[in-house]
PDB file of N, CA and C in Angstrom:
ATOM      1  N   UNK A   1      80.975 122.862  82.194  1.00  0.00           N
ATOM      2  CA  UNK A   1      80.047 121.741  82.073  1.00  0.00           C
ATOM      3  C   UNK A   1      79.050 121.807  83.217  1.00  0.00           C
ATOM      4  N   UNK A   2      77.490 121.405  82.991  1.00  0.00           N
ATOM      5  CA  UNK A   2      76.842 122.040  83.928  1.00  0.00           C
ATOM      6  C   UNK A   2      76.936 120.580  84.605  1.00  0.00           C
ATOM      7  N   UNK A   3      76.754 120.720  86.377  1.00  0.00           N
ATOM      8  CA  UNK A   3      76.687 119.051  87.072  1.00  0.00           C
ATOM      9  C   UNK A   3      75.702 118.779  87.071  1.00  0.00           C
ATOM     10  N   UNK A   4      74.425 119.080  86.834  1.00  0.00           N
ATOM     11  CA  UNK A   4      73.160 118.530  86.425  1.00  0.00           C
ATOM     12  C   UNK A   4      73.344 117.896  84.759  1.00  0.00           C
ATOM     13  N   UNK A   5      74.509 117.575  83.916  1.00  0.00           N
ATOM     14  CA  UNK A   5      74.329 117.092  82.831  1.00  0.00           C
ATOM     15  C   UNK A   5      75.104 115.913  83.269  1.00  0.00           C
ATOM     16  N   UNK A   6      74.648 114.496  82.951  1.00  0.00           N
ATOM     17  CA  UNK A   6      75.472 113.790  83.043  1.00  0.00           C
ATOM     18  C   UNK A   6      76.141 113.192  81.659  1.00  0.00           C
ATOM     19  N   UNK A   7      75.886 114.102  80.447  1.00  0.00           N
ATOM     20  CA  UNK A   7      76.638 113.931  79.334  1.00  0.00           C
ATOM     21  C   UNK A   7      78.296 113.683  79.192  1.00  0.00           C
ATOM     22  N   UNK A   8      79.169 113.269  78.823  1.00  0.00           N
ATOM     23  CA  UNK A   8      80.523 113.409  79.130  1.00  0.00           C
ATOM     24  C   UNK A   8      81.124 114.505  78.148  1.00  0.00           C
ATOM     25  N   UNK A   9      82.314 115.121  78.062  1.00  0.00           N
ATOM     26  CA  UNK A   9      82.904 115.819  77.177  1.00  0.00           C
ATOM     27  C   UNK A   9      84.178 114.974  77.014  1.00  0.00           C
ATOM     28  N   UNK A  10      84.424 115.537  75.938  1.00  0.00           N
ATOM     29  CA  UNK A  10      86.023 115.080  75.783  1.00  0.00           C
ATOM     30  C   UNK A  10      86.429 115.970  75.264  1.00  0.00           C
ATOM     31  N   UNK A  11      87.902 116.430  76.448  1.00  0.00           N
ATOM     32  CA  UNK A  11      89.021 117.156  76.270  1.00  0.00           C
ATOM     33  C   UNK A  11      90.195 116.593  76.096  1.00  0.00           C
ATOM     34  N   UNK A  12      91.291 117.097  75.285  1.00  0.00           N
ATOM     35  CA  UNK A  12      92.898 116.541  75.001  1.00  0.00           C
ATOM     36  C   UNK A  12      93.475 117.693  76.298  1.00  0.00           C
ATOM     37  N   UNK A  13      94.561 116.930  76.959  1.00  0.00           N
ATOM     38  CA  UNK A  13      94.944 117.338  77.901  1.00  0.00           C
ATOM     39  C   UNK A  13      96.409 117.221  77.494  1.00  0.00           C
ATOM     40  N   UNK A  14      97.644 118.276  77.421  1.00  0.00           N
ATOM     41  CA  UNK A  14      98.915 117.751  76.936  1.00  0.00           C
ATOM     42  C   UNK A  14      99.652 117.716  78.685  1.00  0.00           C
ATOM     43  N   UNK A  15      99.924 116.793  79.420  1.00  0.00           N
ATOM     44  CA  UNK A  15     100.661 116.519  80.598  1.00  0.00           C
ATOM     45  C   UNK A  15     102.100 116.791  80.479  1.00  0.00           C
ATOM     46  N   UNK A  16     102.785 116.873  81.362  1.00  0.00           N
ATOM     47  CA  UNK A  16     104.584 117.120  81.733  1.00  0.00           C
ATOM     48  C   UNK A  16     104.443 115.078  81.581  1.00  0.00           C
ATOM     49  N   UNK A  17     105.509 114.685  81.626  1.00  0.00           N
ATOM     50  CA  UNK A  17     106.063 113.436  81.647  1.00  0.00           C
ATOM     51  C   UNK A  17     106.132 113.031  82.813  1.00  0.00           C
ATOM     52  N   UNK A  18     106.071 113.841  84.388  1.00  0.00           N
ATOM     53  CA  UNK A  18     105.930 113.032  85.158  1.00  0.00           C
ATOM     54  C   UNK A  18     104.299 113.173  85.495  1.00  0.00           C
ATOM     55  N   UNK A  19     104.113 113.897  85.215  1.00  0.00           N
ATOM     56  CA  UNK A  19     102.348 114.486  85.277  1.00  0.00           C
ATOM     57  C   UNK A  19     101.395 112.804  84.844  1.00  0.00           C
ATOM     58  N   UNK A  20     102.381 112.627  83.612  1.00  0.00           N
ATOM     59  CA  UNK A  20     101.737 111.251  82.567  1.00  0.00           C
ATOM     60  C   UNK A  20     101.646 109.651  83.759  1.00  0.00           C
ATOM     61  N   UNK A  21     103.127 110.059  84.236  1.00  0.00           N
ATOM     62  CA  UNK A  21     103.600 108.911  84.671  1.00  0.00           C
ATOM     63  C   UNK A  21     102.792 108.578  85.626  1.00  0.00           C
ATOM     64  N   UNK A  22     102.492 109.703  86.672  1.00  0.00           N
ATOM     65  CA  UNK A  22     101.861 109.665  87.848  1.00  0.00           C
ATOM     66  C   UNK A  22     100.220 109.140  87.700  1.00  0.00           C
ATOM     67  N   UNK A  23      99.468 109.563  86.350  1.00  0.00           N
ATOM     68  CA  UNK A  23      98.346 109.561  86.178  1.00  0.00           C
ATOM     69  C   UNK A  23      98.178 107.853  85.549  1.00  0.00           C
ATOM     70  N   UNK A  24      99.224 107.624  85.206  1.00  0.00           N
ATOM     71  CA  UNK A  24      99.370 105.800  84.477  1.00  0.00           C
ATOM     72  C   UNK A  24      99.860 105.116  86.099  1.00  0.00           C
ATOM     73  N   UNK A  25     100.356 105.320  86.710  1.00  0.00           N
ATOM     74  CA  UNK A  25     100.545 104.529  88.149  1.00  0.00           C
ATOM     75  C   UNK A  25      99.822 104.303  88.823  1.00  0.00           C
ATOM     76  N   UNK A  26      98.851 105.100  88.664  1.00  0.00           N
ATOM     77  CA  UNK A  26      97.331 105.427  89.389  1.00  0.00           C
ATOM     78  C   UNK A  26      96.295 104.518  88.514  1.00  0.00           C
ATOM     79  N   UNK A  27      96.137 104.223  87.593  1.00  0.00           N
ATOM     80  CA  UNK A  27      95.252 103.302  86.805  1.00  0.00           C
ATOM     81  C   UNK A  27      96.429 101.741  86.937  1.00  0.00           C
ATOM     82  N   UNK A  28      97.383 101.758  87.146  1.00  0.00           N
ATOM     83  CA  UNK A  28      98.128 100.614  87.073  1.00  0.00           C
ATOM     84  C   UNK A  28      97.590  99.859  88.545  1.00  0.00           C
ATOM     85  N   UNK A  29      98.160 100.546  89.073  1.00  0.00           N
ATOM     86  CA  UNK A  29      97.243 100.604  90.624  1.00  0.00           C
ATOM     87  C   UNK A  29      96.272  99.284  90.858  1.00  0.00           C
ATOM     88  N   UNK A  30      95.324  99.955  90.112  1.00  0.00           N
ATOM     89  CA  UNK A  30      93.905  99.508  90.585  1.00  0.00           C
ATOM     90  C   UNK A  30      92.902  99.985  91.417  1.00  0.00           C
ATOM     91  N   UNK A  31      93.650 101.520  91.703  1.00  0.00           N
ATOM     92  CA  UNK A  31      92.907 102.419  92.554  1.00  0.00           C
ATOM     93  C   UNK A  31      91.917 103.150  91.701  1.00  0.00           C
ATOM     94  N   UNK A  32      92.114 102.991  89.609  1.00  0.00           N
ATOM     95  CA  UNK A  32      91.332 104.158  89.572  1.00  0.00           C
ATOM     96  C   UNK A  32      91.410 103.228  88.271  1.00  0.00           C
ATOM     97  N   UNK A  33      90.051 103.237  87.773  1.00  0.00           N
ATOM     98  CA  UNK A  33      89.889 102.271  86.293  1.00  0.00           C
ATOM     99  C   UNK A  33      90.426 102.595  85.168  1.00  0.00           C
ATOM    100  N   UNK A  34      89.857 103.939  84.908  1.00  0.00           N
ATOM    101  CA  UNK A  34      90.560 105.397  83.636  1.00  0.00           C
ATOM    102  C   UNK A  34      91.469 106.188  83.807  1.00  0.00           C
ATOM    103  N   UNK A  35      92.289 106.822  82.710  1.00  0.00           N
ATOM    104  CA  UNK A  35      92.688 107.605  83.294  1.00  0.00           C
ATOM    105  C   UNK A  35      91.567 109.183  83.533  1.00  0.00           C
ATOM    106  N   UNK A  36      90.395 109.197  82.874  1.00  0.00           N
ATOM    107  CA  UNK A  36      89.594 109.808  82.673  1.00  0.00           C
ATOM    108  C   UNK A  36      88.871 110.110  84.183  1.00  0.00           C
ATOM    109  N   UNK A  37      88.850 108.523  85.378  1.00  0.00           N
ATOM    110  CA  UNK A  37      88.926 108.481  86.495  1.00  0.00           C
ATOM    111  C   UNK A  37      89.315 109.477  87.589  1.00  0.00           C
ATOM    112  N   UNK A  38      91.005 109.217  87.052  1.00  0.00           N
ATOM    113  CA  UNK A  38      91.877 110.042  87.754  1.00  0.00           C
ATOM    114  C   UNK A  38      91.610 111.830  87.589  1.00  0.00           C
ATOM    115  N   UNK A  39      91.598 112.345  86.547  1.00  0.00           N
ATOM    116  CA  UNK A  39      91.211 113.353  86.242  1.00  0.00           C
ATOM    117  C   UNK A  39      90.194 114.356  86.894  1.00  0.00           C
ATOM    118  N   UNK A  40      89.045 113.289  86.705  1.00  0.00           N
ATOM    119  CA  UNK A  40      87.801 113.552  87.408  1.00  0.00           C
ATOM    120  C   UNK A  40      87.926 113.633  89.210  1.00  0.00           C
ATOM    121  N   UNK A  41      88.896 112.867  89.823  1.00  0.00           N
ATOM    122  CA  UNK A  41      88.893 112.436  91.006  1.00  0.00           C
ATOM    123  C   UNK A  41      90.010 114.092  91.187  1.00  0.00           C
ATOM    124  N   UNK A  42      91.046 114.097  90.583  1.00  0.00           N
ATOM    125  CA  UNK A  42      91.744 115.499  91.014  1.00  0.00           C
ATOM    126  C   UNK A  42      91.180 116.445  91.074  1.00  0.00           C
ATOM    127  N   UNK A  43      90.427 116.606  89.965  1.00  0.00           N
ATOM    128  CA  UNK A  43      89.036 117.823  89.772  1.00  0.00           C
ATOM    129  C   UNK A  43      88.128 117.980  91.198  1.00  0.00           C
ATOM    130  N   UNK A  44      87.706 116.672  91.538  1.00  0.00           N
ATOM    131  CA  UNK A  44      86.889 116.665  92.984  1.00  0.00           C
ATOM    132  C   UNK A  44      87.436 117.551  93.788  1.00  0.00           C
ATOM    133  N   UNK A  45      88.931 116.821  93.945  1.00  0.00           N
ATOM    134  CA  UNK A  45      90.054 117.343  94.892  1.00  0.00           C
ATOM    135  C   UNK A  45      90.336 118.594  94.842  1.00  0.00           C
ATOM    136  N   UNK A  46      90.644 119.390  94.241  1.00  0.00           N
ATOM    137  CA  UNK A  46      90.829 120.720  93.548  1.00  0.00           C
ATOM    138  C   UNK A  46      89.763 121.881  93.886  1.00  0.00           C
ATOM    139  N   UNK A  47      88.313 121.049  93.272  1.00  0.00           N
ATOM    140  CA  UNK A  47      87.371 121.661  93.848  1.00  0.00           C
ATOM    141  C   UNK A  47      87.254 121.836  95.588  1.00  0.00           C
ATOM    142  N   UNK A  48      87.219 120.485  96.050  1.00  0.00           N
ATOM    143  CA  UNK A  48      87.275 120.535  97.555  1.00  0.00           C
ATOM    144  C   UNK A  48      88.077 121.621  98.435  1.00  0.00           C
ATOM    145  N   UNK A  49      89.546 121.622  97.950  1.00  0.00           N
ATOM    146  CA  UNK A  49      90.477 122.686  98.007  1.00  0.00           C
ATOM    147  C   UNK A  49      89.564 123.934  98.276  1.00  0.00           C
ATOM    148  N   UNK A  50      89.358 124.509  97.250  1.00  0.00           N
ATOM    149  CA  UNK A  50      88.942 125.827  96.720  1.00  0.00           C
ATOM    150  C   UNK A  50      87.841 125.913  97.965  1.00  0.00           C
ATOM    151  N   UNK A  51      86.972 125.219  98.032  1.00  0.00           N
ATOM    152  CA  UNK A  51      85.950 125.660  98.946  1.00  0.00           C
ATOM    153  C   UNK A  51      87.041 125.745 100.222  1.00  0.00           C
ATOM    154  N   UNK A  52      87.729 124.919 100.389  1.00  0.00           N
ATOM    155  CA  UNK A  52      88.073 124.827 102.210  1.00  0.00           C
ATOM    156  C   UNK A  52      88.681 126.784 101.929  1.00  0.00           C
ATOM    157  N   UNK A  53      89.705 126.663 101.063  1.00  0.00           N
ATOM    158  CA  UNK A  53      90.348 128.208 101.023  1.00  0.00           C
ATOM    159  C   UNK A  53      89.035 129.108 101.042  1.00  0.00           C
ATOM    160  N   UNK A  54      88.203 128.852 100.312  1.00  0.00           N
ATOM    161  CA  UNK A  54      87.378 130.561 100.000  1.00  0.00           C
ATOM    162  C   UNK A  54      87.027 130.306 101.985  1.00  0.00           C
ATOM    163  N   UNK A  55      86.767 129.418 102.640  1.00  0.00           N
ATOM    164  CA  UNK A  55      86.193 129.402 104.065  1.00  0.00           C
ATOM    165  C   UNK A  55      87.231 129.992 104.843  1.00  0.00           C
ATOM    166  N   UNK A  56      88.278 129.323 104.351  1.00  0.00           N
ATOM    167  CA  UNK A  56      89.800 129.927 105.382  1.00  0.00           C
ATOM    168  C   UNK A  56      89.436 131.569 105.562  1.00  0.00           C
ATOM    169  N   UNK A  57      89.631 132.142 103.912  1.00  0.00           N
ATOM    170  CA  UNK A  57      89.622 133.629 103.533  1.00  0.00           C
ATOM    171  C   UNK A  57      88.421 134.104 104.292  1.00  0.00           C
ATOM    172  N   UNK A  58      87.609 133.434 104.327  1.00  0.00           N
ATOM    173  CA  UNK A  58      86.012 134.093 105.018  1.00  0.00           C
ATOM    174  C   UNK A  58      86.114 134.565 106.588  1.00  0.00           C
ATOM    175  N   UNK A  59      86.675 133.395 106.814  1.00  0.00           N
ATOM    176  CA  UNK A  59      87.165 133.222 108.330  1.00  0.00           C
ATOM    177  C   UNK A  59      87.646 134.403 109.269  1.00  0.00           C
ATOM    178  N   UNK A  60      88.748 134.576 107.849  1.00  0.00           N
ATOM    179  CA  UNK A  60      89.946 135.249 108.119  1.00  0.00           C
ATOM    180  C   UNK A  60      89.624 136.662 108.074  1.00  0.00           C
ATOM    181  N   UNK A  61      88.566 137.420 107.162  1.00  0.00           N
ATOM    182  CA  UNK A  61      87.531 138.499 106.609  1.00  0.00           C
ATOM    183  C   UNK A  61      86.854 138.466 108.329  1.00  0.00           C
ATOM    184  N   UNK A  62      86.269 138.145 108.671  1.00  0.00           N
ATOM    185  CA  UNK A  62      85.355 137.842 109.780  1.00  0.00           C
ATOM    186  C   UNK A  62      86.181 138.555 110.659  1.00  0.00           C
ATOM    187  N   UNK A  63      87.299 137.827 111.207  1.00  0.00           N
ATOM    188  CA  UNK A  63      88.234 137.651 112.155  1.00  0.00           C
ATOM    189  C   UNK A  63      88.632 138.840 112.435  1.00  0.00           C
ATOM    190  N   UNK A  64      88.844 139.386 111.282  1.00  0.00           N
ATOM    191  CA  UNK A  64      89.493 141.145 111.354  1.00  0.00           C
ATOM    192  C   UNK A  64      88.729 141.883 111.203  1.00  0.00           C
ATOM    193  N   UNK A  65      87.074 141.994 110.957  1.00  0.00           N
ATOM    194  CA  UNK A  65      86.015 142.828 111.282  1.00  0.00           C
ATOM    195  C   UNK A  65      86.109 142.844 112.403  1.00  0.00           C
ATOM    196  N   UNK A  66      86.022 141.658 113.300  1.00  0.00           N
ATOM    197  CA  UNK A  66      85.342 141.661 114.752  1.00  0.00           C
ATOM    198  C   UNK A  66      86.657 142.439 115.144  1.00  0.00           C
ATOM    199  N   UNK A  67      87.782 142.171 114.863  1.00  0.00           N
ATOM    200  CA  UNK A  67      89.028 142.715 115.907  1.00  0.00           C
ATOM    201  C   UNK A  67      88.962 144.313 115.306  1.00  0.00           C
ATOM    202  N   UNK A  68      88.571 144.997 114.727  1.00  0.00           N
ATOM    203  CA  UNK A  68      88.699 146.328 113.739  1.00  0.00           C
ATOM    204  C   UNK A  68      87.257 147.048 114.543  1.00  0.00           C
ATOM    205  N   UNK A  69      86.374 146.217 115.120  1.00  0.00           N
ATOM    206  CA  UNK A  69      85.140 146.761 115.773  1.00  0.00           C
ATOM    207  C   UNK A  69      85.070 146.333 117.393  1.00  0.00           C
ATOM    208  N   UNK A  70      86.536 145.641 117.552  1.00  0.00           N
ATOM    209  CA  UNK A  70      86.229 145.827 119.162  1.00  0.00           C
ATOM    210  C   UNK A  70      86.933 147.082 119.945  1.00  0.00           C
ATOM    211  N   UNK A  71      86.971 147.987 118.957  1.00  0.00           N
ATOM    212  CA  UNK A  71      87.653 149.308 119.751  1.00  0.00           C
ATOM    213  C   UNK A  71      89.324 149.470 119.400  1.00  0.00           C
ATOM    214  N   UNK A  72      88.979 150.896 119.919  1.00  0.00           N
ATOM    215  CA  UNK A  72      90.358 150.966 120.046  1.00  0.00           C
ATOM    216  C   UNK A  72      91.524 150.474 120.427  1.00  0.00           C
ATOM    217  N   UNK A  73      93.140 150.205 119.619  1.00  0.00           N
ATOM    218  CA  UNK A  73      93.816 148.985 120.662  1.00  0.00           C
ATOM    219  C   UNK A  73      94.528 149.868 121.670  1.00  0.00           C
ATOM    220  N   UNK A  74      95.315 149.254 122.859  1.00  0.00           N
ATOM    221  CA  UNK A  74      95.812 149.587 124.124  1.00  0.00           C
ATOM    222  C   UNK A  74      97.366 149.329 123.550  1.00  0.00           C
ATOM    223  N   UNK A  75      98.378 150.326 124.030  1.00  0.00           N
ATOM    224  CA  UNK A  75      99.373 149.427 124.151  1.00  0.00           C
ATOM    225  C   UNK A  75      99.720 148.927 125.521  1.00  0.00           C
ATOM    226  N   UNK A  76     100.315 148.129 125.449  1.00  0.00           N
ATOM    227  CA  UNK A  76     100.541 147.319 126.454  1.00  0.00           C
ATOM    228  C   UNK A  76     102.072 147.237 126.809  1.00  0.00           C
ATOM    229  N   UNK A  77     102.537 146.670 127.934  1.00  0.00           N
ATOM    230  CA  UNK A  77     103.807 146.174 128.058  1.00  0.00           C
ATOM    231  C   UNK A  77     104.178 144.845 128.486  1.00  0.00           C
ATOM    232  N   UNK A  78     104.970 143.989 128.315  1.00  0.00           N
ATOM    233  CA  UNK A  78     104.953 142.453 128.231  1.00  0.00           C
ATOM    234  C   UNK A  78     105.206 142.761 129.731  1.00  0.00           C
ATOM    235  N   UNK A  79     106.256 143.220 130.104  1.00  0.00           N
ATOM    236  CA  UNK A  79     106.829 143.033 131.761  1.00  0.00           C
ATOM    237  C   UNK A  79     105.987 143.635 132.743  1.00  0.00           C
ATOM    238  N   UNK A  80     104.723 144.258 132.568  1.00  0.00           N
ATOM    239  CA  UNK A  80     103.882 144.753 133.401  1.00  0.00           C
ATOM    240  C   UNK A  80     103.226 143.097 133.091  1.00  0.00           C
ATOM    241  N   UNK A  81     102.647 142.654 132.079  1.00  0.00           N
ATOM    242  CA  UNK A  81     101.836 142.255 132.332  1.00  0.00           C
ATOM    243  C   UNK A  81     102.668 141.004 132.860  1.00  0.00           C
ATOM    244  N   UNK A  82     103.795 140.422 133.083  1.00  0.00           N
ATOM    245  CA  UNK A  82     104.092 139.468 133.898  1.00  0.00           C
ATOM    246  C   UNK A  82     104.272 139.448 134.810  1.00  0.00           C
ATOM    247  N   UNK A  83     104.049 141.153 135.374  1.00  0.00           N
ATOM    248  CA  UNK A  83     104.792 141.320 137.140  1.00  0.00           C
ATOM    249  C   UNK A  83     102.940 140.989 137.226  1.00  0.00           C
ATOM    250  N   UNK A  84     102.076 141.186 136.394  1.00  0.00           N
ATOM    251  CA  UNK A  84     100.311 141.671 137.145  1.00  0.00           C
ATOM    252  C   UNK A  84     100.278 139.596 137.199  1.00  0.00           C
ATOM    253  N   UNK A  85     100.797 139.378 136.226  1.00  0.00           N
ATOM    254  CA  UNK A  85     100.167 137.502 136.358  1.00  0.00           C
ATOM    255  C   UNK A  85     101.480 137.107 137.728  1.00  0.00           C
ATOM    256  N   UNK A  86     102.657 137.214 137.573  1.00  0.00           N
ATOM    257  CA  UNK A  86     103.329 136.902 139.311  1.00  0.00           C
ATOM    258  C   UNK A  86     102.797 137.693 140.079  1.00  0.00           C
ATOM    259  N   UNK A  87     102.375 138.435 139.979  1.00  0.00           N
ATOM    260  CA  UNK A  87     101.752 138.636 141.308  1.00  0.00           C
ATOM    261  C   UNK A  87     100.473 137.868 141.690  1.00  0.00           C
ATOM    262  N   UNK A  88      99.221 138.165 141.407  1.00  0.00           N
ATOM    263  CA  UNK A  88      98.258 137.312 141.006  1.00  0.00           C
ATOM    264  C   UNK A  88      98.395 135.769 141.305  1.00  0.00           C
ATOM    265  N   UNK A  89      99.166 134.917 141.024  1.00  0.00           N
ATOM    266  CA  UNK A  89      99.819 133.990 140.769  1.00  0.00           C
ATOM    267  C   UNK A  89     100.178 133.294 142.449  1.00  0.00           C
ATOM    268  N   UNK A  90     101.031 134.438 143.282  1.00  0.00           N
ATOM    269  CA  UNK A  90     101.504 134.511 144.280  1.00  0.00           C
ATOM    270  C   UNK A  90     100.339 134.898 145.606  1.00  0.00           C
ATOM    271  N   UNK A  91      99.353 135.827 145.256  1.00  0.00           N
ATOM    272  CA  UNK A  91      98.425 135.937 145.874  1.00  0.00           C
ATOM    273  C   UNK A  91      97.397 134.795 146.183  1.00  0.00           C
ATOM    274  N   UNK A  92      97.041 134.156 145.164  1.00  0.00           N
ATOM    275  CA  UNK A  92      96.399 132.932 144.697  1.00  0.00           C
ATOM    276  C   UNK A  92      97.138 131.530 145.767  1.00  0.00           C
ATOM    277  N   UNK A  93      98.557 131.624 145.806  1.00  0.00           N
ATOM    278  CA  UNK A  93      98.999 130.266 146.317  1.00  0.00           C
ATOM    279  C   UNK A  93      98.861 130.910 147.893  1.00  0.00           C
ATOM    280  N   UNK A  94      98.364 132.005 148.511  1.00  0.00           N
ATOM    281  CA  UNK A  94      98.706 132.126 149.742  1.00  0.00           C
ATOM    282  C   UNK A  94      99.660 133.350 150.200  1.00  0.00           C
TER     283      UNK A  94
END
């Protein structure tokens, strides 16, 4: 459906039974007039979702270029590098 139409459609939707229940509690409510409401409002939600993920994934794409182009990695050793920060550490207080 294009969002520049503000025509409505109508679709039959077959729900699970608590799917039903949940979507009638929600118009019982008074939080949501239709259930046609509710629908529309999960759809928002859903959509919203999707964008935050495709950004996560983008992020995440990004994240591992920059680390894949900052060179070659080093190995390292944990206990060197805690004797280099106590020491450091110890120099620092005096």
């Amino acid at each position: 459906m294009n969002e520049n139409n503000n025509r409505t459609m109508s679709i039959n939707v077959n729900l699970t039974p608590l799917l039903e229940e949940m979507v009638r509690q929600k118009v019982k409510s008074g939080l949501y007039t239709s259930v046609s409401e509710v629908v529309r409002e999960a759809l928002r939600l859903m959509e919203e979702q999707d964008t935050l993920r495709k950004a996560k994934v983008d992020q995440l794409r990004q994240d591992i270029n920059a680390g894949l182009e900052s060179g070659t990695a080093t190995i390292w050793n944990a206990e060197e590098v805690k004797r280099a920060v106590r020491k450091k550490r110890v120099n620092l207080q005096g």
